[in-house]
Protein backbone atom coordinates (compact mmCIF):
# COMPACT_ATOMS: atom_id res chain seq x y z
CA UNK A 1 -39.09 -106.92 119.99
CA UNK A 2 -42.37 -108.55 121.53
CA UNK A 3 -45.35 -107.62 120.00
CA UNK A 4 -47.63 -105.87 122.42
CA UNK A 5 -50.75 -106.50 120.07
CA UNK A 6 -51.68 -110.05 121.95
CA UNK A 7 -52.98 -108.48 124.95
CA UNK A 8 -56.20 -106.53 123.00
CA UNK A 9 -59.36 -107.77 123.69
CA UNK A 10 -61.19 -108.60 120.99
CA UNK A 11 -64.56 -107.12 122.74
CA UNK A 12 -62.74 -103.88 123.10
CA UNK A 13 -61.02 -103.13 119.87
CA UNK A 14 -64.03 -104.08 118.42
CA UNK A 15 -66.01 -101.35 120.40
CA UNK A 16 -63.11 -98.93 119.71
CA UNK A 17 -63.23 -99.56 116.13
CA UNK A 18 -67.29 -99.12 116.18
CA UNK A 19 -66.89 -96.00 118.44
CA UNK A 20 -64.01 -94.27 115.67
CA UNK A 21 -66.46 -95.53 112.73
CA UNK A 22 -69.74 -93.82 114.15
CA UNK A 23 -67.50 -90.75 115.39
CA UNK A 24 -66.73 -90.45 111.32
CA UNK A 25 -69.51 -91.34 109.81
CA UNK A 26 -71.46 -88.57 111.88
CA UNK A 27 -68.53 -86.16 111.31
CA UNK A 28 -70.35 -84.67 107.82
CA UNK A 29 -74.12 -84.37 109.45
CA UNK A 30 -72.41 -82.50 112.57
CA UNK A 31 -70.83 -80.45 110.65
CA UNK A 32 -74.11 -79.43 109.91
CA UNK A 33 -76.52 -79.53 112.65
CA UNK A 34 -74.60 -79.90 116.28
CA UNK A 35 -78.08 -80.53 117.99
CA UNK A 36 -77.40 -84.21 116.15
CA UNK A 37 -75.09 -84.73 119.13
CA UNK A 38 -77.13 -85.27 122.53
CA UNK A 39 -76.08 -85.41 125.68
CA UNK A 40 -76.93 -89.04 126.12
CA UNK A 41 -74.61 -90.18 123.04
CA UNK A 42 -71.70 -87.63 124.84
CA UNK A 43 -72.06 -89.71 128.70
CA UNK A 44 -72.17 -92.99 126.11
CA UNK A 45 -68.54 -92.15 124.63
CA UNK A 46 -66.95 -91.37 127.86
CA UNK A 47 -67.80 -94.00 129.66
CA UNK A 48 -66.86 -96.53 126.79
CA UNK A 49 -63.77 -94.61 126.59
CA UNK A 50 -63.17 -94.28 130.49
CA UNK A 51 -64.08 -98.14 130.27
CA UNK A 52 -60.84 -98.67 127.76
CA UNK A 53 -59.00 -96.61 130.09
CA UNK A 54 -59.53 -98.92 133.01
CA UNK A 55 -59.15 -101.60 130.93
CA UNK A 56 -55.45 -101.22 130.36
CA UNK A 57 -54.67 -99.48 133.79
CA UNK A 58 -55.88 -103.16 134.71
CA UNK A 59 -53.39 -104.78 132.56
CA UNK A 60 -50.23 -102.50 133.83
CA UNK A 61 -51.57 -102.98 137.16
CA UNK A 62 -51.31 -106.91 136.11
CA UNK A 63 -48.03 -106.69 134.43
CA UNK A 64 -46.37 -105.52 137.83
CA UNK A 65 -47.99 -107.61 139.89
CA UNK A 66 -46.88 -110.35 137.90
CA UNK A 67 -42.91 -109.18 138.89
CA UNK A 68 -41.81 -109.73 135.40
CA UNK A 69 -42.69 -106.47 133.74
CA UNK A 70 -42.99 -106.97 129.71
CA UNK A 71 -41.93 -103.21 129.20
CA UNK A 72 -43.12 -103.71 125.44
CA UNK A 73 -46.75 -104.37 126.85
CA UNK A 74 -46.61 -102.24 129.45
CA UNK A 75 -45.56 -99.56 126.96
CA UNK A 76 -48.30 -100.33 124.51
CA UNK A 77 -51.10 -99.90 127.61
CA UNK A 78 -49.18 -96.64 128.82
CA UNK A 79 -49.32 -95.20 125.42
CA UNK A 80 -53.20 -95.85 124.72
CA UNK A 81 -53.86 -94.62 128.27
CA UNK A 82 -52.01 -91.18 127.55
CA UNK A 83 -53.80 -91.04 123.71
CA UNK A 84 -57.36 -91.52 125.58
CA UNK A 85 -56.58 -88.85 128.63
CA UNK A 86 -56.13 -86.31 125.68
CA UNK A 87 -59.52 -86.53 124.56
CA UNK A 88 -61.31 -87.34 127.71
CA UNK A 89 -62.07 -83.86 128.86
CA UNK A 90 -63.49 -82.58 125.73
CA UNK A 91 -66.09 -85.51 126.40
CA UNK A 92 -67.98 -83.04 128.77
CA UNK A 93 -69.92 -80.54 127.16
CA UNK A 94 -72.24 -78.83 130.14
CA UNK A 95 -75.39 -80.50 128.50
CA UNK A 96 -73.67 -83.93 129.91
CA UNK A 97 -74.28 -82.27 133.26
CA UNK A 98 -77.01 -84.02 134.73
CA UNK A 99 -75.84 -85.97 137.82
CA UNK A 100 -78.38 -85.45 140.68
CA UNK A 101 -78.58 -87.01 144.30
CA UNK A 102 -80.19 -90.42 145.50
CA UNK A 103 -81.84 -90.62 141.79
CA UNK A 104 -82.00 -94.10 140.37
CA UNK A 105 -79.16 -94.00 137.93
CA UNK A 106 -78.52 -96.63 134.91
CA UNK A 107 -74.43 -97.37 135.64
CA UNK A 108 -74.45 -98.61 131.94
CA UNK A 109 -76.22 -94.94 130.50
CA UNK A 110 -76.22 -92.00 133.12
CA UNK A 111 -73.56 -89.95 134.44
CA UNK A 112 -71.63 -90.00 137.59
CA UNK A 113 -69.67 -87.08 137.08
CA UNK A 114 -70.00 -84.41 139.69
CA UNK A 115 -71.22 -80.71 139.28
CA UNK A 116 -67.75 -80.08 139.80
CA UNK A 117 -66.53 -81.24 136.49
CA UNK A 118 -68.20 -77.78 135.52
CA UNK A 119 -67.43 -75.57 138.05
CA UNK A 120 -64.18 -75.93 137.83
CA UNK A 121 -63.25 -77.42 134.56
CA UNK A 122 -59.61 -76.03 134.60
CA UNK A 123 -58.51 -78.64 137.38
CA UNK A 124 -60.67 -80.96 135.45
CA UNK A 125 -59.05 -80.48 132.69
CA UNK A 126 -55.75 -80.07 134.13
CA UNK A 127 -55.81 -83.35 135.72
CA UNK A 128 -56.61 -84.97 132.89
CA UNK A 129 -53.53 -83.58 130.75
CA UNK A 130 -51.15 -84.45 133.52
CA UNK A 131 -52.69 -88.08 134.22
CA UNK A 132 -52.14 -88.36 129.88
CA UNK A 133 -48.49 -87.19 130.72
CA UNK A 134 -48.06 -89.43 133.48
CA UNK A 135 -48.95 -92.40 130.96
CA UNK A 136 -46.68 -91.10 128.40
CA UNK A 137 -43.86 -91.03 130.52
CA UNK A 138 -44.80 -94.40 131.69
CA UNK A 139 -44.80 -95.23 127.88
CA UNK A 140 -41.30 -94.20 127.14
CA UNK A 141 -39.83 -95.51 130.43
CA UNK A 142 -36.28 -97.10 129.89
CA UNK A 143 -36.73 -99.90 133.08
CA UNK A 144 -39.09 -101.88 134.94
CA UNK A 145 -38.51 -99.25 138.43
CA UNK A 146 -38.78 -96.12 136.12
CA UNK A 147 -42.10 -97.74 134.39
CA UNK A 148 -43.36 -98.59 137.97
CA UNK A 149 -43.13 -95.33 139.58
CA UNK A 150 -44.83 -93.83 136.24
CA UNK A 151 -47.39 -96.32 136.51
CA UNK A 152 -47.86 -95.10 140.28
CA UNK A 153 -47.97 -92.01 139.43
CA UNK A 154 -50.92 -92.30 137.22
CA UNK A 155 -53.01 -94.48 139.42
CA UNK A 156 -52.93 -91.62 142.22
CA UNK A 157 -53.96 -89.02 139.00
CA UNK A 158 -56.65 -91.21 138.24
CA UNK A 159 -57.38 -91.66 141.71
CA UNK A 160 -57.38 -88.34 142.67
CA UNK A 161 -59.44 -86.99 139.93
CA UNK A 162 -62.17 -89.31 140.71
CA UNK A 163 -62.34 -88.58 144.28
CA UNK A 164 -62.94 -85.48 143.15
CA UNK A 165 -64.86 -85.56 140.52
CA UNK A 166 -67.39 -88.98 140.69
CA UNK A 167 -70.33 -89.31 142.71
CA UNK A 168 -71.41 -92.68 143.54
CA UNK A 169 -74.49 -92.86 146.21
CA UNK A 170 -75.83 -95.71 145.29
CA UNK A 171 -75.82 -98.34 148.27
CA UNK A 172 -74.19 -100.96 145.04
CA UNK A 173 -71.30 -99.33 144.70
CA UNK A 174 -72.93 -98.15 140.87
């Protein structure tokens, strides 16, 4: 068996590790005071998480353009995706809910979700859990054809869910 390790960034596993360190180290003084957590910290951990996500839906997207699909690798990325897409939603708490029109956003620190996200938080939510599944069954696919149509199927849930739930109106694209 291949090892699918090779393919982490270093950048990213280090900001992963960081991310899982802070998350415990802060666990005991939540615990205790919730107001500890602000809304600004909550946009900061999706988006480095959404940036992870993208990160390996890049390197599937990679590994079947190449034509030789590693299904090892392409396993490993599937997997993290699906892990990620399980937490995601619960990244959202309606303080984080601060998107507003034509105002001169920060792409690195403020939000681009929509209203939506809130309003209707069930699809949001539901998406989310069948965009994980989607990865998972990419994960545990048996052939390149069955690990490309997986993968296919979780680019449209991603897709989707962002059409439907990201505002961008800034003239960069940010």
């Amino acid at each position: 068996m291949i090892d699918p390790r090779p393919h982490v960034r270093p950048r990213a596993l280090c900001a992963a590790a960081l991310f899982v360190a802070a998350a415990f180290a802060g666990s005991a003084a939540l615990a205790q005071d919730q107001s500890a957590a602000t809304p600004a910290d909550a946009i900061f951990a999706r988006k480095t998480l959404m940036d992870a996500i993208g990160m390996n839906m890049d390197d599937i997207t990679s590994l079947i353009e190449s034509g030789k699909i590693n299904l090892d690798r392409g396993h490993a990325y599937a997997d993290a995706i699906s892990i990620m897409l399980m937490a995601f939603p619960h990244l959202f708490p309606p303080s984080t809910n601060q998107w507003k029109p034509n105002a001169d956003r920060d792409p690195a620190t403020d939000t681009f979700a929509a209203p939506e996200v809130w309003t209707n938080f069930a699809d949001f939510y539901k998406r989310a859990g069948a965009a994980s599944k989607a990865a998972y069954d990419a994960s545990r696919a048996e052939n390149e054809a069955d690990f490309k149509a997986k993968a296919a199927e979780l680019q449209a849930g991603c897709d989707g869910c962002h059409a439907a739930y990201m505002k961008i109106d800034q003239p960069s694209g940010r």
